[in-house]
Protein backbone atom coordinates (compact mmCIF):
# COMPACT_ATOMS: atom_id res chain seq x y z
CA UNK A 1 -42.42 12.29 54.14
CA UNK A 2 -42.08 16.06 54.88
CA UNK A 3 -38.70 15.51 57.41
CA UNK A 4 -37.49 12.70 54.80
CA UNK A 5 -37.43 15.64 52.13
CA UNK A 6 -35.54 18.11 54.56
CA UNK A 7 -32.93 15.53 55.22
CA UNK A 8 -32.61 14.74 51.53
CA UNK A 9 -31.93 18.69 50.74
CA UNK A 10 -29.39 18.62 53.77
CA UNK A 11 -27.62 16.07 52.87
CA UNK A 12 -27.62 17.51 49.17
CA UNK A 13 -26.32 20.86 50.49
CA UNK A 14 -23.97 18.91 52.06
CA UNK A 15 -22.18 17.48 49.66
CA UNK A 16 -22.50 20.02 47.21
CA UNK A 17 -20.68 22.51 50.15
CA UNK A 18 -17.77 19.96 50.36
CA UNK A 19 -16.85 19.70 47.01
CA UNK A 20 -16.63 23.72 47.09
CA UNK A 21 -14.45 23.51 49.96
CA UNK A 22 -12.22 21.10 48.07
CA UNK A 23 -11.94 23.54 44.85
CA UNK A 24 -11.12 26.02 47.49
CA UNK A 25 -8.32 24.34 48.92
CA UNK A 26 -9.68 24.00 52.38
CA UNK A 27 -9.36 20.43 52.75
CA UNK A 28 -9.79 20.11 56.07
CA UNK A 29 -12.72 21.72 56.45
CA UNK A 30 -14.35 19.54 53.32
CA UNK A 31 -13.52 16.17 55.44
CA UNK A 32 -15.54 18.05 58.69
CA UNK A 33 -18.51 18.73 56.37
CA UNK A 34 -18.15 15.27 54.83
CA UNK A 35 -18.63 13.85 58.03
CA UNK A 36 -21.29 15.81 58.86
CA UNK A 37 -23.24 15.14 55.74
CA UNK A 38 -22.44 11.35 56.78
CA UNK A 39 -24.50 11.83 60.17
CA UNK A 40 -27.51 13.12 58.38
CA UNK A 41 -27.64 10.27 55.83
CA UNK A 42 -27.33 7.52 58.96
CA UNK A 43 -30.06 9.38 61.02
CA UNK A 44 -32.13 9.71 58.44
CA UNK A 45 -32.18 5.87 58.13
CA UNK A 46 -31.45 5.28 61.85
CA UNK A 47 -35.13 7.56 62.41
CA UNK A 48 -36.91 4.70 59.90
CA UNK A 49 -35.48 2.07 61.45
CA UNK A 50 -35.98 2.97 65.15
CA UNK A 51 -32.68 3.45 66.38
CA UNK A 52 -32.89 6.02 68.90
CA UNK A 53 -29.51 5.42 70.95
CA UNK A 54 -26.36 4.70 69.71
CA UNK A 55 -23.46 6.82 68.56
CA UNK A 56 -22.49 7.25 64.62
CA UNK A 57 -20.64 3.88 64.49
CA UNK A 58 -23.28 2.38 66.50
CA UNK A 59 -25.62 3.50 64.11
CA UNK A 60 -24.14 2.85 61.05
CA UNK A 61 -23.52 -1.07 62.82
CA UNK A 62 -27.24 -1.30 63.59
CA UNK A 63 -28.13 -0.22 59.93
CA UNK A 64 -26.41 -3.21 58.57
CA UNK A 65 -27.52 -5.70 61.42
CA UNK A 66 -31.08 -4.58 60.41
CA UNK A 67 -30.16 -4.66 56.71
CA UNK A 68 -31.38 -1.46 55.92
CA UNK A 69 -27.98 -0.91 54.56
CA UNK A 70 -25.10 -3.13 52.44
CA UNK A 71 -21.96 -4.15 53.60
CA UNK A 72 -20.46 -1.95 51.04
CA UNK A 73 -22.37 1.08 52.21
CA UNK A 74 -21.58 0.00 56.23
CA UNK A 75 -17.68 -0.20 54.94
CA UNK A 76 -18.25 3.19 53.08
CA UNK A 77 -19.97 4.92 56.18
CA UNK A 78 -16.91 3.83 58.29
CA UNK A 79 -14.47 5.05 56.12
CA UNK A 80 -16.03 8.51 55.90
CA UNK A 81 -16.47 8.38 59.45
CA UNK A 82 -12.52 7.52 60.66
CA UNK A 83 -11.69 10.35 57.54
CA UNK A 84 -13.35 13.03 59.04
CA UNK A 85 -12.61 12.07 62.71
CA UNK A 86 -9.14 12.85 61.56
CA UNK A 87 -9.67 16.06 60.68
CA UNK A 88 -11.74 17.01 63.97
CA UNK A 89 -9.52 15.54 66.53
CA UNK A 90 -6.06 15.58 64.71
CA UNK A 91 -6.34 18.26 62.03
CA UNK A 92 -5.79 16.40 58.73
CA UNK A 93 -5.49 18.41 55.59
CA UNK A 94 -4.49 15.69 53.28
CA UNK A 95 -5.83 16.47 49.79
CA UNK A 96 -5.91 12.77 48.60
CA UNK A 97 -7.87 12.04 51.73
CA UNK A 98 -10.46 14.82 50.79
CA UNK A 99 -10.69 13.92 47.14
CA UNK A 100 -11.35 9.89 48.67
CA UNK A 101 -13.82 10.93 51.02
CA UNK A 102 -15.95 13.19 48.49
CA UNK A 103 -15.27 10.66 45.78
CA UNK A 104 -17.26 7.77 48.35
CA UNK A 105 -19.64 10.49 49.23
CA UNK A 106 -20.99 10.88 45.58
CA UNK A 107 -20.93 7.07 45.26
CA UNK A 108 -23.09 6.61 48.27
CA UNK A 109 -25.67 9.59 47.93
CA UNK A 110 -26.39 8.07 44.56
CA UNK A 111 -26.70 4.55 46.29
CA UNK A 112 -29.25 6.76 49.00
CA UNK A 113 -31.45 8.83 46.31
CA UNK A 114 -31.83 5.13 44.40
CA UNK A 115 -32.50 2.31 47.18
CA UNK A 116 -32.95 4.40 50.24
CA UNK A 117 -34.84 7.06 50.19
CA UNK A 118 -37.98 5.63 49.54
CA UNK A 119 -37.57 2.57 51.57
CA UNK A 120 -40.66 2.21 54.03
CA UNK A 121 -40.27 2.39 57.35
CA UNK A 122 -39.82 -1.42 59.14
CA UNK A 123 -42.33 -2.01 62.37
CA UNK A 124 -40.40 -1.94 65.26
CA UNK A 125 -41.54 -5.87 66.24
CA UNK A 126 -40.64 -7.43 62.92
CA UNK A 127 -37.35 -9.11 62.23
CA UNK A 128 -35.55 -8.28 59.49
CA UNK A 129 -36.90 -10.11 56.28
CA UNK A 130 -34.50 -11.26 53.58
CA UNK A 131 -35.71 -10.84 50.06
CA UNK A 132 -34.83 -14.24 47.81
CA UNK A 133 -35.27 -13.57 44.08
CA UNK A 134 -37.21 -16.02 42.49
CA UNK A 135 -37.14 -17.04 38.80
CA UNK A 136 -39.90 -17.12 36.97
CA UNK A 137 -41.01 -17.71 33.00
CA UNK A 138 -41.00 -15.05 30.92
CA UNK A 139 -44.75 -14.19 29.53
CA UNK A 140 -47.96 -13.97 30.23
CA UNK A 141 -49.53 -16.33 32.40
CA UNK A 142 -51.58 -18.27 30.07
CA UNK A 143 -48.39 -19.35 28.07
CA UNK A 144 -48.10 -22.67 26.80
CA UNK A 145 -46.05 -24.72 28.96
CA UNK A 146 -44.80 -26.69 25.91
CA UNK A 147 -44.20 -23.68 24.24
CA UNK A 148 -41.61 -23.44 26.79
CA UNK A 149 -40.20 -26.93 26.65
CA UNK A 150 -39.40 -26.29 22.73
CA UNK A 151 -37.63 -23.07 23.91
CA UNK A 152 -35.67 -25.04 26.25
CA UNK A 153 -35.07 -27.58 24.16
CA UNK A 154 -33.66 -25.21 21.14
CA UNK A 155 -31.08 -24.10 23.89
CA UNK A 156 -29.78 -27.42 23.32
CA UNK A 157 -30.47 -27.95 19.93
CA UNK A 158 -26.35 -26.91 19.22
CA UNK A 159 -25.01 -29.49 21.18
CA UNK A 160 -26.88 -32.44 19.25
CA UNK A 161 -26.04 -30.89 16.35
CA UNK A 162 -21.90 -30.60 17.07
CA UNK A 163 -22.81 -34.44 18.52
CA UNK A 164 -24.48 -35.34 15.30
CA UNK A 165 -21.62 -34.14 13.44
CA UNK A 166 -18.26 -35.57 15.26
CA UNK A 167 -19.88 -39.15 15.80
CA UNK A 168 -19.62 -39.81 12.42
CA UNK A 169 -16.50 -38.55 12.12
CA UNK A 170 -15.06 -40.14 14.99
CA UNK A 171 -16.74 -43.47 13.26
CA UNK A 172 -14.47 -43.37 10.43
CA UNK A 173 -11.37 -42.45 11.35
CA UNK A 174 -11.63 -45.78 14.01
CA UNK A 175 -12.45 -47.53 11.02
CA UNK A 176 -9.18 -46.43 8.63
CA UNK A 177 -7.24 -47.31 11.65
CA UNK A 178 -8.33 -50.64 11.76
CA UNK A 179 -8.49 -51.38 8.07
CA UNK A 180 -4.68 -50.19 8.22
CA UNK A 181 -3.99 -52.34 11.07
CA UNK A 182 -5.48 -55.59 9.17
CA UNK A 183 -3.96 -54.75 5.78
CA UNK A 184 -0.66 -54.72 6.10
CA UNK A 185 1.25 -52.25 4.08
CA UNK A 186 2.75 -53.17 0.49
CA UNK A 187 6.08 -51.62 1.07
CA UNK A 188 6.27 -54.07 4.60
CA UNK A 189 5.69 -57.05 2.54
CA UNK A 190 8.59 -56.63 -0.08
CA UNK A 191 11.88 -58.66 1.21
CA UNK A 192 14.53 -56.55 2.70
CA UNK A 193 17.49 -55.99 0.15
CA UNK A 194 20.31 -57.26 2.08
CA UNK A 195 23.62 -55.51 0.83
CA UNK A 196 26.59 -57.67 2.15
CA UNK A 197 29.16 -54.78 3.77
CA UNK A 198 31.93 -54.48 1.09
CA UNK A 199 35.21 -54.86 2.82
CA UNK A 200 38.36 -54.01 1.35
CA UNK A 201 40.73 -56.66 2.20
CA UNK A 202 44.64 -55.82 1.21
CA UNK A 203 46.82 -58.62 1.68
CA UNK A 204 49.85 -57.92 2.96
CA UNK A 205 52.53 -58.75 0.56
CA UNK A 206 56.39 -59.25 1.72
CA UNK A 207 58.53 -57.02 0.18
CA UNK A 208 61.09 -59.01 -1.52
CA UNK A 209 64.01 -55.83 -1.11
CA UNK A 210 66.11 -56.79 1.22
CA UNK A 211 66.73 -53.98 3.73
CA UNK A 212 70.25 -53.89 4.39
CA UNK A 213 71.48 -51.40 7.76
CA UNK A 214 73.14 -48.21 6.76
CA UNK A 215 76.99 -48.45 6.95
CA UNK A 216 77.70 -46.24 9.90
CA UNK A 217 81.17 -44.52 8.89
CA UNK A 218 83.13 -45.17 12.30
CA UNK A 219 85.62 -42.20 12.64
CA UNK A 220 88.88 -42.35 14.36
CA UNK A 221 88.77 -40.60 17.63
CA UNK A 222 90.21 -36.64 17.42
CA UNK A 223 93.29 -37.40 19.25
CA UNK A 224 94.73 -33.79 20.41
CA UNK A 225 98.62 -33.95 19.33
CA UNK A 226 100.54 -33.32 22.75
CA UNK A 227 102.07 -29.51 22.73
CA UNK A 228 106.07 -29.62 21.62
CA UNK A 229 107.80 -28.53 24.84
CA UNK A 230 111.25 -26.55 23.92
CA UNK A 231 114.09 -25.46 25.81
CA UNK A 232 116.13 -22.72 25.71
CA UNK A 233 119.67 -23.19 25.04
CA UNK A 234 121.36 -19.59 26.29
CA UNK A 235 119.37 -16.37 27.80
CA UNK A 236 117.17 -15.56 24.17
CA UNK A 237 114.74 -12.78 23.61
CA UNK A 238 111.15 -13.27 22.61
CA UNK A 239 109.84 -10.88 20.73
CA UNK A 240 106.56 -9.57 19.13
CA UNK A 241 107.62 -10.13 15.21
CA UNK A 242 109.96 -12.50 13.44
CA UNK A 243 112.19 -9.92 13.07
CA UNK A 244 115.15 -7.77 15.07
CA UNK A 245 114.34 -4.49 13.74
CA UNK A 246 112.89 -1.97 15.37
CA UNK A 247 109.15 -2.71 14.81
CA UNK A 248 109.70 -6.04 17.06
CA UNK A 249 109.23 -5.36 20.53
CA UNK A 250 110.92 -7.59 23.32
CA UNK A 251 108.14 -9.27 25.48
CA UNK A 252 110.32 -11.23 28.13
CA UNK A 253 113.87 -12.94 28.09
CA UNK A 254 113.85 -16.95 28.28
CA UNK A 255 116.79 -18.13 30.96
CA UNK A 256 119.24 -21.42 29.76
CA UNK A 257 116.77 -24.55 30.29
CA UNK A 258 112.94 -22.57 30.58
CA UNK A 259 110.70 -24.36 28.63
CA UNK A 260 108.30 -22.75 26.40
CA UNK A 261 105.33 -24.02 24.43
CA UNK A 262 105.98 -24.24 20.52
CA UNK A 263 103.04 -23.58 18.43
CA UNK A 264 104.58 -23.30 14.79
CA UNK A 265 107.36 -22.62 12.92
CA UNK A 266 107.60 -19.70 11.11
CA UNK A 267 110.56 -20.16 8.72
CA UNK A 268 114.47 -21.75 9.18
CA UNK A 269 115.41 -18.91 11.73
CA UNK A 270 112.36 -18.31 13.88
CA UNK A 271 109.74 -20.56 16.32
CA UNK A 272 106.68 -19.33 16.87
CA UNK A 273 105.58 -20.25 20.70
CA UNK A 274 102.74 -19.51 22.91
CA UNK A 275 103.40 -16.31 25.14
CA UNK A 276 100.73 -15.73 28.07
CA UNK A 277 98.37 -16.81 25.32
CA UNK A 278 98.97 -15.24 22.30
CA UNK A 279 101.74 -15.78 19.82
CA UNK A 280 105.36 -14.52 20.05
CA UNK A 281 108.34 -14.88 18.17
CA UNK A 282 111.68 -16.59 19.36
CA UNK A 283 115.18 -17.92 17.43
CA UNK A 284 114.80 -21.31 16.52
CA UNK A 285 119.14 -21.50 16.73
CA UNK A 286 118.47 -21.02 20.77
CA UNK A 287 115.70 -23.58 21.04
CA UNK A 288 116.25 -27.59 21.57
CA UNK A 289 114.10 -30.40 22.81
């Protein structure tokens, strides 16, 4: 009980050295003490279960194979174990992974101080027993055993009671559905109004106004009077005005026999004709058809 105690302070000292590390900031050095802390929790257990040989895996394997330990705690054990293997061999100083492994430490020296601690050594020859919980009655021995059977059967007591309550129910609602389906509603039995569809007939009436076609006013067609074609008589001047003063300019000079294109008379003495398309001026007295 004596060495049980020691490793129980160890393991204490332990963890309580750890967590000082980690407020510290040496991380690393928390996950190497975590580990170590580990070893003495699965020795300690590995001494009361007679496992001598073995490494720390091998240990913590042959703890749950005996079922000294959980498969939570054998999951827990491993975890600490690859955790602080990391920061022996490969020199992790991960924070979260220090926080983790102290955080599964507590959690598992509680589990130890409460379920393992004061578990009794196993004899080496005896296979591992399995502990079944078994039921039994509440009470003292002497209890009546129909005392029980009216406890039991108040347990159930609801359920004929919610029975007791919907079958009759459930009774009459079947029967207004079948006193509706053999009565046949009042408002079924009165004859359909029939309303005969109104149509609006409108006969067609002739019209008695004779339509008559529009008189279509048929125009003569424009007929385009042929230009008068003139002559000139004797060599003649054409000029800009109706005039021989000096505000009439002389376009051109028609030769005896040139024809020129009369547009309009002006007055007795002068023909107005058309001169490269605009109006000029000559002496009707030298002009003949």
């Amino acid at each position: 009980m004596a060495d049980i105690m020691d490793s129980w302070q160890k393991i204490q000292q332990g963890a309580k050295e750890a967590e000082r590390l980690i407020n510290q900031g040496q991380y690393n050095l928390s996950m190497v003490k975590t580990r170590q802390t580990l070893e003495y929790m699965a020795k300690s257990l590995g001494e009361r279960a007679c496992i001598v040989d073995g490494d720390l895996s091998d240990i913590i394997d042959q703890l749950y194979e005996g079922q000294w330990i959980t498969k939570a705690t054998r999951d827990h054990y491993h975890k600490l174990r690859m955790i602080g293997n990391r920061a022996v061999h490969e020199g992790n100083d991960s924070p979260t992974d220090a926080n983790q492994a102290h955080h599964i430490l507590s959690q598992e020296l509680f589990t130890f101080a409460n379920e393992y601690l004061h578990k009794r050594r196993k004899p080496a020859s005896a296979p591992p027993t399995v502990s079944v919980p078994v039921s039994r009655p509440k009470g003292n021995p002497g209890t009546n055993p129909n005392r029980t059977k009216r406890r039991r059967r108040k347990k159930k007591a609801p359920i004929y009671d919610i029975l007791r309550f919907l079958i009759p129910i459930t009774c009459v609602i079947l029967l207004i559905f079948i006193i509706r389906a053999l009565i046949p509603d009042k408002e079924s039995q009165k004859p359909a109004q029939t309303t005969a569809p109104t149509e609006t007939v409108t006969d067609a009436v002739p019209s008695t106004e004779e339509t008559y076609p529009e008189p279509t006013e048929t125009l003569p067609p424009e007929t385009t009077a042929p230009p008068l074609i003139y002559k000139a008589t004797t060599t003649v001047n054409v000029r800009t005005m109706p005039s021989t003063n000096g505000d009439s300019r002389i376009l051109t000079q028609l030769a005896p026999g040139q024809e020129v294109t009369v547009t309009g008379t002006y007055d007795s003495q002068w023909t107005i004709i058309n001169y490269e398309g605009q109006d000029a001026y000559v002496a009707t007295a030298y002009l003949t058809q």
